[in-house]
PDB file of N, CA and C in Angstrom:
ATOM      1  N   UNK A   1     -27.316 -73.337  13.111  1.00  0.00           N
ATOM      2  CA  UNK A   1     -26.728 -72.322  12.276  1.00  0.00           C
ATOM      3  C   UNK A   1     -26.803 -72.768  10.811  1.00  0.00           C
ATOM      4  N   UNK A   2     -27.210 -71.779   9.760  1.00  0.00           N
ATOM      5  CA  UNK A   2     -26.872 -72.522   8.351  1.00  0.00           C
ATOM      6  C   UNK A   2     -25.903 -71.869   7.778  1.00  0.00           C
ATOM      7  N   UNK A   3     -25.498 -72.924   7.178  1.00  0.00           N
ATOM      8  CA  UNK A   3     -24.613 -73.365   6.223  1.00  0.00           C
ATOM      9  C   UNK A   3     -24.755 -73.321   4.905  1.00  0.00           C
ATOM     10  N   UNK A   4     -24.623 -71.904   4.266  1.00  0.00           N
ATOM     11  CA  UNK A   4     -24.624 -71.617   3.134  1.00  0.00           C
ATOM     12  C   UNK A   4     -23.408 -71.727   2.008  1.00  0.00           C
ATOM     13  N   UNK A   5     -23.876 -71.983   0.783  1.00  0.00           N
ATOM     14  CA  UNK A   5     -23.272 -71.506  -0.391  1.00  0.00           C
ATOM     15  C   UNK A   5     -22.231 -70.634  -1.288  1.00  0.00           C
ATOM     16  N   UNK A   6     -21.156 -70.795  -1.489  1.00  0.00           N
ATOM     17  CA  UNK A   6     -20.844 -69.817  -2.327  1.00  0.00           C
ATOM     18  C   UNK A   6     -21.432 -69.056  -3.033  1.00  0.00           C
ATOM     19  N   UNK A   7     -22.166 -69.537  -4.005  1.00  0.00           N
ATOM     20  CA  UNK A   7     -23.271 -69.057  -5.032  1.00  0.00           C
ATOM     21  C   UNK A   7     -24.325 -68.346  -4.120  1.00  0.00           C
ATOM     22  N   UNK A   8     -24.357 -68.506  -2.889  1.00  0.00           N
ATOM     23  CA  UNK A   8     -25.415 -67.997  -2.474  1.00  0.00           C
ATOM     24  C   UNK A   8     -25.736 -66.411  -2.164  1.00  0.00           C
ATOM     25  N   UNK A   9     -26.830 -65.329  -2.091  1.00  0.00           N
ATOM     26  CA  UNK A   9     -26.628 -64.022  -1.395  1.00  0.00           C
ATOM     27  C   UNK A   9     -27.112 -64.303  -0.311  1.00  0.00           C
ATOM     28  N   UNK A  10     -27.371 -62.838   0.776  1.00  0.00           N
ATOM     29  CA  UNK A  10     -27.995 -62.843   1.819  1.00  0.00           C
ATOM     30  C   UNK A  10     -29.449 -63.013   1.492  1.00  0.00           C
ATOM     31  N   UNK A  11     -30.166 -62.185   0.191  1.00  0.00           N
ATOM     32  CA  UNK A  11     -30.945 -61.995  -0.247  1.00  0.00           C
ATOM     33  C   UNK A  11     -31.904 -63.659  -0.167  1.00  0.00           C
ATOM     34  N   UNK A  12     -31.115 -64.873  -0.558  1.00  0.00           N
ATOM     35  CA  UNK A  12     -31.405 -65.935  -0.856  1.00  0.00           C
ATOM     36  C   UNK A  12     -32.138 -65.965   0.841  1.00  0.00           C
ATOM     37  N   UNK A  13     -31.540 -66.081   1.567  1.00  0.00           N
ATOM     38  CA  UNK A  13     -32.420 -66.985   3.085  1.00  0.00           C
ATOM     39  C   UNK A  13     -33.679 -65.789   3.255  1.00  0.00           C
ATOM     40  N   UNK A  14     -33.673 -64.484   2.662  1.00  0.00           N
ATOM     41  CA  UNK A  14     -34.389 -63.783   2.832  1.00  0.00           C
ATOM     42  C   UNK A  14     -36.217 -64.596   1.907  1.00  0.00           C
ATOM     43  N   UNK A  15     -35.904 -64.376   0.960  1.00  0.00           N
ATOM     44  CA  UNK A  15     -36.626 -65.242  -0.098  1.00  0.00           C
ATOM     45  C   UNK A  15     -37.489 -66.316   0.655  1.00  0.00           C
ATOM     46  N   UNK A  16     -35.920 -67.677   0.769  1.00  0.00           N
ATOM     47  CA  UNK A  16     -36.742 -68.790   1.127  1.00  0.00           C
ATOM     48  C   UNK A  16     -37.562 -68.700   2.497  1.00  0.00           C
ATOM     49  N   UNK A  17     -36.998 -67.967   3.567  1.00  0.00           N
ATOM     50  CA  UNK A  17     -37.628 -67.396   4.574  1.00  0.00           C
ATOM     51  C   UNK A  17     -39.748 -67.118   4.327  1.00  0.00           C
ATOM     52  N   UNK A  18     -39.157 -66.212   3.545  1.00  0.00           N
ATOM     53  CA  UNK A  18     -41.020 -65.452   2.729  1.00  0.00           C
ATOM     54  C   UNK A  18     -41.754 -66.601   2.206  1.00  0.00           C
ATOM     55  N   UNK A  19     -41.215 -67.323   1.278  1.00  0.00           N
ATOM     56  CA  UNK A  19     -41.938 -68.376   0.560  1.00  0.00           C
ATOM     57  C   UNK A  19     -42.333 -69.380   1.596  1.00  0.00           C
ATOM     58  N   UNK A  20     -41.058 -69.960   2.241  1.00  0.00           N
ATOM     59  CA  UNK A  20     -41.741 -70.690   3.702  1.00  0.00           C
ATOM     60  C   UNK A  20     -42.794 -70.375   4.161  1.00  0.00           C
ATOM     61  N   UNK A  21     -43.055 -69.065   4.898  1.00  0.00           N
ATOM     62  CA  UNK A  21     -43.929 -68.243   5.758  1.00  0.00           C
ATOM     63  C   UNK A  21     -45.208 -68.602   5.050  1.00  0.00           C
ATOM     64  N   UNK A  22     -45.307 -67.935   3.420  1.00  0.00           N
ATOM     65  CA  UNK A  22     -46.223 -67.542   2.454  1.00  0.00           C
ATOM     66  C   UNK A  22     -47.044 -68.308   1.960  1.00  0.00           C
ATOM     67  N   UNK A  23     -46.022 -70.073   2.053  1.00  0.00           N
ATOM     68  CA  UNK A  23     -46.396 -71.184   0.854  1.00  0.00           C
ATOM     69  C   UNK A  23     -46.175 -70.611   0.043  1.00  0.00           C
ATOM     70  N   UNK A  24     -46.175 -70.070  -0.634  1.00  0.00           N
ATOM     71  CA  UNK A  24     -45.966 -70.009  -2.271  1.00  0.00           C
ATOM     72  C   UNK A  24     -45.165 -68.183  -2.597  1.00  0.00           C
ATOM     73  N   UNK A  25     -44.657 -68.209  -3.536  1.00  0.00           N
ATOM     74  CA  UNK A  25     -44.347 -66.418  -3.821  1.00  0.00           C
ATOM     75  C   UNK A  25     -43.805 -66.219  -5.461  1.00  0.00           C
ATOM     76  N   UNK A  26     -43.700 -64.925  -6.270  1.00  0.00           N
ATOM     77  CA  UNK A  26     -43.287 -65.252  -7.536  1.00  0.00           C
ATOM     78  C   UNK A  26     -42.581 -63.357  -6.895  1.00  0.00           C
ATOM     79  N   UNK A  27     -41.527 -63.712  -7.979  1.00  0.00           N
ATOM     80  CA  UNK A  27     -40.777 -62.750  -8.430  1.00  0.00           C
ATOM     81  C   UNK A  27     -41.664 -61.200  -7.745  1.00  0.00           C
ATOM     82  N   UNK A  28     -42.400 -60.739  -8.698  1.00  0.00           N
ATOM     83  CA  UNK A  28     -43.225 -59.986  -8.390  1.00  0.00           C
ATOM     84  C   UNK A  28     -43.532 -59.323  -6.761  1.00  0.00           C
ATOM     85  N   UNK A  29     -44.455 -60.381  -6.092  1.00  0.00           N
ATOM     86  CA  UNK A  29     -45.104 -60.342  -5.065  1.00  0.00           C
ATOM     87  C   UNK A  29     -43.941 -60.537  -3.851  1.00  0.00           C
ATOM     88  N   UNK A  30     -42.685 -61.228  -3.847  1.00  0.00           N
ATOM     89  CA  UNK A  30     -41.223 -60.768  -3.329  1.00  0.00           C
ATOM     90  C   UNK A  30     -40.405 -59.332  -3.157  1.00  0.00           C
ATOM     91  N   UNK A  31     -41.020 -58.595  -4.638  1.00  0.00           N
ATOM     92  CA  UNK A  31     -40.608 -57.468  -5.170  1.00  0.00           C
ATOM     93  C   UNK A  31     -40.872 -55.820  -3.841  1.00  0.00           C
ATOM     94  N   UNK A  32     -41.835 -57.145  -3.545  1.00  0.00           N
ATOM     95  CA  UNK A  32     -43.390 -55.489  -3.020  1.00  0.00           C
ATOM     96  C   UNK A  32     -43.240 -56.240  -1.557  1.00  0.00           C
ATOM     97  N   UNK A  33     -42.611 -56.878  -0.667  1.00  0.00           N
ATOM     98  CA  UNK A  33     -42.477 -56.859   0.439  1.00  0.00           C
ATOM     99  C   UNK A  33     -41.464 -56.283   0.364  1.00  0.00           C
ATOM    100  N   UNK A  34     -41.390 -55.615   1.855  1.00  0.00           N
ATOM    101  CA  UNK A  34     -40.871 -54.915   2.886  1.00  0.00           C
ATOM    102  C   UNK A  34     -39.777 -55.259   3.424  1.00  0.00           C
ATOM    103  N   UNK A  35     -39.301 -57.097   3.322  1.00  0.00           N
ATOM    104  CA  UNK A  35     -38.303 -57.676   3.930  1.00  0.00           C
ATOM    105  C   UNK A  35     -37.397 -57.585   2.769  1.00  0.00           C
ATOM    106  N   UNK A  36     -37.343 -57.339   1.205  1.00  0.00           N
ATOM    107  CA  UNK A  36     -36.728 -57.540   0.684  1.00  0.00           C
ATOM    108  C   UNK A  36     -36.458 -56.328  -0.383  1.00  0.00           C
ATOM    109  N   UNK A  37     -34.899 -55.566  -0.602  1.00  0.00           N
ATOM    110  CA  UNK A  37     -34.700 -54.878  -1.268  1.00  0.00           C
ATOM    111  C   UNK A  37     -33.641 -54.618  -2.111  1.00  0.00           C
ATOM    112  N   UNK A  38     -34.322 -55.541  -3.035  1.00  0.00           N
ATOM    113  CA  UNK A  38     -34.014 -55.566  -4.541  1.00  0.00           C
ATOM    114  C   UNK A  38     -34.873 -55.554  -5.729  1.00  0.00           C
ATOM    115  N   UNK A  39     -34.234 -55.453  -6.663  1.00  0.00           N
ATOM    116  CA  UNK A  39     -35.514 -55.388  -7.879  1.00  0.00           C
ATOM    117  C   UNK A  39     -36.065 -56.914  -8.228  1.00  0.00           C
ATOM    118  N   UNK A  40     -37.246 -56.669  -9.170  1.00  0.00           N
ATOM    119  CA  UNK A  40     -38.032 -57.636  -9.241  1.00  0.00           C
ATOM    120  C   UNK A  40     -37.031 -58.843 -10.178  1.00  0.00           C
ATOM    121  N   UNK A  41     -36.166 -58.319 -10.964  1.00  0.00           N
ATOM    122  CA  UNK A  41     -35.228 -59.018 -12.067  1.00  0.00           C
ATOM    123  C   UNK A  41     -34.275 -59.772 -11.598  1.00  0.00           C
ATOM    124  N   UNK A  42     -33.801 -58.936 -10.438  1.00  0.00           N
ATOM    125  CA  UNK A  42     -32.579 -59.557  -9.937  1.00  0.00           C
ATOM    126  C   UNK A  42     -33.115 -60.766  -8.924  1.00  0.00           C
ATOM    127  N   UNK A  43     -34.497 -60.475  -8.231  1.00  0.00           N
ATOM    128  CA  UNK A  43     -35.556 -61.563  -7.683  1.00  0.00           C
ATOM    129  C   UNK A  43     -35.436 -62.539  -8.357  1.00  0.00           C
ATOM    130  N   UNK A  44     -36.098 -62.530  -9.582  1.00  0.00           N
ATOM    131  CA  UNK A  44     -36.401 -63.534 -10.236  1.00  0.00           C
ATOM    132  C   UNK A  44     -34.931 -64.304 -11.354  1.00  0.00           C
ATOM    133  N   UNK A  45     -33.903 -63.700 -10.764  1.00  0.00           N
ATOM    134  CA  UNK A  45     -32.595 -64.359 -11.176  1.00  0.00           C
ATOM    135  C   UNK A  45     -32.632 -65.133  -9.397  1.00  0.00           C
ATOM    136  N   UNK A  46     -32.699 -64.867  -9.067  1.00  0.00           N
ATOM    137  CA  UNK A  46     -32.050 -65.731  -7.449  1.00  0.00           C
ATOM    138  C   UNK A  46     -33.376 -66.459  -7.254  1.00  0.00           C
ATOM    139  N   UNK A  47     -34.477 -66.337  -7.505  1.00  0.00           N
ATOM    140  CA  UNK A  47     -35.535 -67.434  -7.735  1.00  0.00           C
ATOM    141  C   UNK A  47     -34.939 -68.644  -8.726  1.00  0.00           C
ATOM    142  N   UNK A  48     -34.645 -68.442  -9.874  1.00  0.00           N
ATOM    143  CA  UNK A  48     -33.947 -69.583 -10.985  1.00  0.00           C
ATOM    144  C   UNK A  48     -32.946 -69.988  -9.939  1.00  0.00           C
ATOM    145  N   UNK A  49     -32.513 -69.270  -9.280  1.00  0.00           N
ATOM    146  CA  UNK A  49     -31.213 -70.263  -8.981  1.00  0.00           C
ATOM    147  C   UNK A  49     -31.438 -71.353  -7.773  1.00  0.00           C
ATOM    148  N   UNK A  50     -32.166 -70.469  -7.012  1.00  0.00           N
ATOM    149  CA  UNK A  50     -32.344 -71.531  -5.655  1.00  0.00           C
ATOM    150  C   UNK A  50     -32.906 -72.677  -6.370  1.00  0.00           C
ATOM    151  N   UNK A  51     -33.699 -72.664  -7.238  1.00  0.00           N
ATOM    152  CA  UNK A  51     -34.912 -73.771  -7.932  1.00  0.00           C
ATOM    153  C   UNK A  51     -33.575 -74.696  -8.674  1.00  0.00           C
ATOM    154  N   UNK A  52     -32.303 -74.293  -9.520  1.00  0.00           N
ATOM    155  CA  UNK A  52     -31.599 -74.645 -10.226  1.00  0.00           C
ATOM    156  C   UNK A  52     -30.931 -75.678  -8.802  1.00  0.00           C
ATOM    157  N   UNK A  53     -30.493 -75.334  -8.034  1.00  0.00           N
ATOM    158  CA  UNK A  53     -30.269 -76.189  -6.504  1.00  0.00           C
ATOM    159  C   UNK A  53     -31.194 -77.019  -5.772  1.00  0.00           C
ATOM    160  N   UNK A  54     -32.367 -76.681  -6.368  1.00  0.00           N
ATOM    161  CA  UNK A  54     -33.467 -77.811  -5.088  1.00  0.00           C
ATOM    162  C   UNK A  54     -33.509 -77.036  -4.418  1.00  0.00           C
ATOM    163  N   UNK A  55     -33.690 -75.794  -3.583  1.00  0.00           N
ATOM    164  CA  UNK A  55     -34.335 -75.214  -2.726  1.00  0.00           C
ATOM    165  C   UNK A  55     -35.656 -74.722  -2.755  1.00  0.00           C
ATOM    166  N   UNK A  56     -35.970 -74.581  -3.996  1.00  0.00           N
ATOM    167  CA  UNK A  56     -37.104 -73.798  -4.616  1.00  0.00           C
ATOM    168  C   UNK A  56     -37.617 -74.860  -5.162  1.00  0.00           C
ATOM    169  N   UNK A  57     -39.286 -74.992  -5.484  1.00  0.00           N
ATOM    170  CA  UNK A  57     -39.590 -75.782  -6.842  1.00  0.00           C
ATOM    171  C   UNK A  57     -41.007 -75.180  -7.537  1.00  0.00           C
ATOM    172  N   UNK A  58     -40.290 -74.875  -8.733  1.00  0.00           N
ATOM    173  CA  UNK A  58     -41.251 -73.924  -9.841  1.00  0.00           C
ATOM    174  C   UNK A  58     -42.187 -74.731  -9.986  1.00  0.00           C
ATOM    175  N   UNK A  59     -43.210 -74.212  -9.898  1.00  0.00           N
ATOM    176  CA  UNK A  59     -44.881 -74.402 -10.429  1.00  0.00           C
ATOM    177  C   UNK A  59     -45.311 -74.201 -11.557  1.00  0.00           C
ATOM    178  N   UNK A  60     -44.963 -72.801 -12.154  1.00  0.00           N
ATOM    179  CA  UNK A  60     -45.391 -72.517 -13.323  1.00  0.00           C
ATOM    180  C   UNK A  60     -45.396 -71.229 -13.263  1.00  0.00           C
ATOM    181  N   UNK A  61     -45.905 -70.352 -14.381  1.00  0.00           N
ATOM    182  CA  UNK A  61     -46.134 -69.195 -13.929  1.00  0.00           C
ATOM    183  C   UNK A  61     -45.280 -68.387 -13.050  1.00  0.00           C
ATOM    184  N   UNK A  62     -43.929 -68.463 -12.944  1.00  0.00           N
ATOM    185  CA  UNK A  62     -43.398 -68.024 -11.765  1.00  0.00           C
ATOM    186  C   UNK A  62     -43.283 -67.695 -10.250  1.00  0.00           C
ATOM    187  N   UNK A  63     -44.426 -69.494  -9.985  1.00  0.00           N
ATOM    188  CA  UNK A  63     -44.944 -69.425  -8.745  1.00  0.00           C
ATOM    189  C   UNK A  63     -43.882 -70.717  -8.283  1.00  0.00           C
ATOM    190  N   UNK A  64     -42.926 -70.312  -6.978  1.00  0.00           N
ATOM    191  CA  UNK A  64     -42.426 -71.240  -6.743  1.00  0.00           C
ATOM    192  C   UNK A  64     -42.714 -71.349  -5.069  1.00  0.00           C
ATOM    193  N   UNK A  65     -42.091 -72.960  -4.590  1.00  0.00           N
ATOM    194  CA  UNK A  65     -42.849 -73.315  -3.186  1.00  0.00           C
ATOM    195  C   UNK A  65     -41.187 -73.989  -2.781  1.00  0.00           C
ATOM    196  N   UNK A  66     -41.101 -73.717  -1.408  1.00  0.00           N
ATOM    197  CA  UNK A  66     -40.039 -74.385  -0.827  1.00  0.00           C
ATOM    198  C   UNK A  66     -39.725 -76.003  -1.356  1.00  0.00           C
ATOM    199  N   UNK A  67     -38.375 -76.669  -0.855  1.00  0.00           N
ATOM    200  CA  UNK A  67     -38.719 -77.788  -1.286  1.00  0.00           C
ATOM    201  C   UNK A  67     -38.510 -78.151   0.429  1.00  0.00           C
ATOM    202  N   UNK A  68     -37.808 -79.330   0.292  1.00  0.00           N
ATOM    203  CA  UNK A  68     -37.709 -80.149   1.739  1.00  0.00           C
ATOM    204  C   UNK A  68     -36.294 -79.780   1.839  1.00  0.00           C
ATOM    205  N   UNK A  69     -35.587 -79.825   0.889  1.00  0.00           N
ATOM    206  CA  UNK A  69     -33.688 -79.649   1.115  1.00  0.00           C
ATOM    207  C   UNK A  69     -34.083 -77.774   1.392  1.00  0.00           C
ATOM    208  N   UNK A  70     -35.087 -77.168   0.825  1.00  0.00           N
ATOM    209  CA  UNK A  70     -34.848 -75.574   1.437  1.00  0.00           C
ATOM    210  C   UNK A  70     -35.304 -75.259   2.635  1.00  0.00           C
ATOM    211  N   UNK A  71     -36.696 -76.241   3.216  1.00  0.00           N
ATOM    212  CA  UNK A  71     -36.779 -76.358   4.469  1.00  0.00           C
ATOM    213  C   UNK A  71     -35.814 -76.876   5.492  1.00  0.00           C
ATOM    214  N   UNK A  72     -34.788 -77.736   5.081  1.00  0.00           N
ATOM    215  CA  UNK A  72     -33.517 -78.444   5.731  1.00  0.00           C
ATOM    216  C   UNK A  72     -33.086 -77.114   5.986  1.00  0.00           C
ATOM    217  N   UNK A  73     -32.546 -76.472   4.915  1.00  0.00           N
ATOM    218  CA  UNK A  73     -31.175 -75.493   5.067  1.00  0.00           C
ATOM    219  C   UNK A  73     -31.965 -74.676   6.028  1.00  0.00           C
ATOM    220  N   UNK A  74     -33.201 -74.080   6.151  1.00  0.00           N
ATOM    221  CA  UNK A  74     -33.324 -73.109   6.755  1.00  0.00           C
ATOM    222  C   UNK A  74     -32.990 -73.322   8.251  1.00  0.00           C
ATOM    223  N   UNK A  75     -33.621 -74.787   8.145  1.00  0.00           N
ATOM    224  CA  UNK A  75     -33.688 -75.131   9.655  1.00  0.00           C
ATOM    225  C   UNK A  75     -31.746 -75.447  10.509  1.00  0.00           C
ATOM    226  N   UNK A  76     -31.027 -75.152   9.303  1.00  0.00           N
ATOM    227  CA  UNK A  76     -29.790 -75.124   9.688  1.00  0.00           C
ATOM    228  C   UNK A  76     -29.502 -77.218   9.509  1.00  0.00           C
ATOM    229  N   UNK A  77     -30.367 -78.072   8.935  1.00  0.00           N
ATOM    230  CA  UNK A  77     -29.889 -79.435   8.877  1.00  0.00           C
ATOM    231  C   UNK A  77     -29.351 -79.765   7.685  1.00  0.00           C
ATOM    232  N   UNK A  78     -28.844 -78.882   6.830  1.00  0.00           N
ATOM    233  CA  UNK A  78     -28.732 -78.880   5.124  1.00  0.00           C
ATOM    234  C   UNK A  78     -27.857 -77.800   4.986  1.00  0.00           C
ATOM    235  N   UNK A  79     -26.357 -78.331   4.405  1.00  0.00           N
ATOM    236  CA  UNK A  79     -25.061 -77.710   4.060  1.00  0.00           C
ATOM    237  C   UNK A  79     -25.335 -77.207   2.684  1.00  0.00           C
ATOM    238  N   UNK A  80     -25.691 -76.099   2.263  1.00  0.00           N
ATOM    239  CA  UNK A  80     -26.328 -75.632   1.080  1.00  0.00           C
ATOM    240  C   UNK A  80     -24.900 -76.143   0.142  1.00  0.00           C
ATOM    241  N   UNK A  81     -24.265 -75.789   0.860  1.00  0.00           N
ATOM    242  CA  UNK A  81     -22.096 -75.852   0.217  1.00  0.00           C
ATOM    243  C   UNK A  81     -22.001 -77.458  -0.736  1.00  0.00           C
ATOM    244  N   UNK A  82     -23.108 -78.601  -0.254  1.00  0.00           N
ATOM    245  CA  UNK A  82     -22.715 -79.918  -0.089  1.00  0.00           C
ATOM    246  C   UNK A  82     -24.061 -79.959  -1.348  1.00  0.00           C
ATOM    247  N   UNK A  83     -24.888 -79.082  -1.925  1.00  0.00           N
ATOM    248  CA  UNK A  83     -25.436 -79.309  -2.914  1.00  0.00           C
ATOM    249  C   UNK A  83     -24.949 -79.731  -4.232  1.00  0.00           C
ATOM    250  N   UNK A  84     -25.640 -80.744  -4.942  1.00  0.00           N
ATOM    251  CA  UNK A  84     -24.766 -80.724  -6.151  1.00  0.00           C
ATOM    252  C   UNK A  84     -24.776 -79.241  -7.004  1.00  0.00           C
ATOM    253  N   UNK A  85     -24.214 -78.957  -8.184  1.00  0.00           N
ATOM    254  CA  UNK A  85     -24.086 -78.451  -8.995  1.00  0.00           C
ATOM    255  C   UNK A  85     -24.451 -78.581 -10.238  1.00  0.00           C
ATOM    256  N   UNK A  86     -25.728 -77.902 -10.397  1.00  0.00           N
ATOM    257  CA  UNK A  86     -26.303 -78.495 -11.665  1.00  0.00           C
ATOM    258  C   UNK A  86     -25.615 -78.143 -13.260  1.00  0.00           C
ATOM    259  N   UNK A  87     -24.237 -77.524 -12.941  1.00  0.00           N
ATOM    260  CA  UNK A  87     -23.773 -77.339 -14.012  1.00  0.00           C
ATOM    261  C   UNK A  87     -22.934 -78.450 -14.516  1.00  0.00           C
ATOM    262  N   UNK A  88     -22.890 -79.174 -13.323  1.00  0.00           N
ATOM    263  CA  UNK A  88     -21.789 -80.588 -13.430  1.00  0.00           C
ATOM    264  C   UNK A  88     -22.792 -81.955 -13.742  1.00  0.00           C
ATOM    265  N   UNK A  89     -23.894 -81.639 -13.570  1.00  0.00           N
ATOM    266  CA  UNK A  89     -24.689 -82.579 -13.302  1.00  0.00           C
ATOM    267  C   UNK A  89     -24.987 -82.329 -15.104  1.00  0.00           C
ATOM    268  N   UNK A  90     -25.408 -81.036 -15.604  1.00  0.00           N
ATOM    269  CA  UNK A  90     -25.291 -80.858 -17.073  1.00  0.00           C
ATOM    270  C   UNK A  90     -24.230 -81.480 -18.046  1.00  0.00           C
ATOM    271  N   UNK A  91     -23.235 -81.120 -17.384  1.00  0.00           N
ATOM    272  CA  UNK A  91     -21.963 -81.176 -18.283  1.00  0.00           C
ATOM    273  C   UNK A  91     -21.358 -82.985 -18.450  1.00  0.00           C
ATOM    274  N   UNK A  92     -22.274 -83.914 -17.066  1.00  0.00           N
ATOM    275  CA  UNK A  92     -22.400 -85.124 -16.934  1.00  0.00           C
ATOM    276  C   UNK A  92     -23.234 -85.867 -18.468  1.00  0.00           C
ATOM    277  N   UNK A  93     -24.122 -85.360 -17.978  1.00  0.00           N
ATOM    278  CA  UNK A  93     -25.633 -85.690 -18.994  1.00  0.00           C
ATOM    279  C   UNK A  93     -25.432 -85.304 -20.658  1.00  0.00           C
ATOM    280  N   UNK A  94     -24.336 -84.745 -20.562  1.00  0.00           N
ATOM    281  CA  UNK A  94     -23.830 -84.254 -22.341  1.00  0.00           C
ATOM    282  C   UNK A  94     -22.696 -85.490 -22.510  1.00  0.00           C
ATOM    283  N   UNK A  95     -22.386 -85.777 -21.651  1.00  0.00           N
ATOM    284  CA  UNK A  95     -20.665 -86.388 -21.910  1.00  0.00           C
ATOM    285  C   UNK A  95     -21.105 -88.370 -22.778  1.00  0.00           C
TER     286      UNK A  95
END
């Protein structure tokens, strides 16, 4: 079973799900499948974020690829809840 996030939507396992499947996906090309319905903006806000967590990892171009902690969670071995927080991890790195 996984073990998701506060921060997280449903939308999110939908995503990493596709990109898994896909290898690779951007905002866009998420937009225009069938499994997912939302806009391309609000995509590519929940793309930044999974990537802002380690689930995602940006390429460039708005091409991002699973990581190993998003392959964990999917597989239900990774407490998304038990991720750090990269706002703390920011607010560390200023102090």
């Amino acid at each position: 079973m996984r073990k998701s996030a506060a921060w997280m939507t449903l939308w999110d396992d939908r995503i990493l799900e596709i990109i898994r499947d896909e290898g690779s996906g951007t905002a866009t090309e998420l937009a225009d499948h069938d499994y997912i319905r939302v806009s391309r903006s609000q995509i590519s806000r929940r793309l930044k974020k999974l990537a802002e967590h380690g689930l995602l990892q940006p390429l460039g171009n708005g091409v991002y690829v699973i990581t190993e902690s998003g392959s964990g969670y999917l597989k239900g071995e990774l407490d998304a809840g038990q991720l750090p927080d990269p706002k703390d991890e920011r607010e560390s790195s200023t102090a």
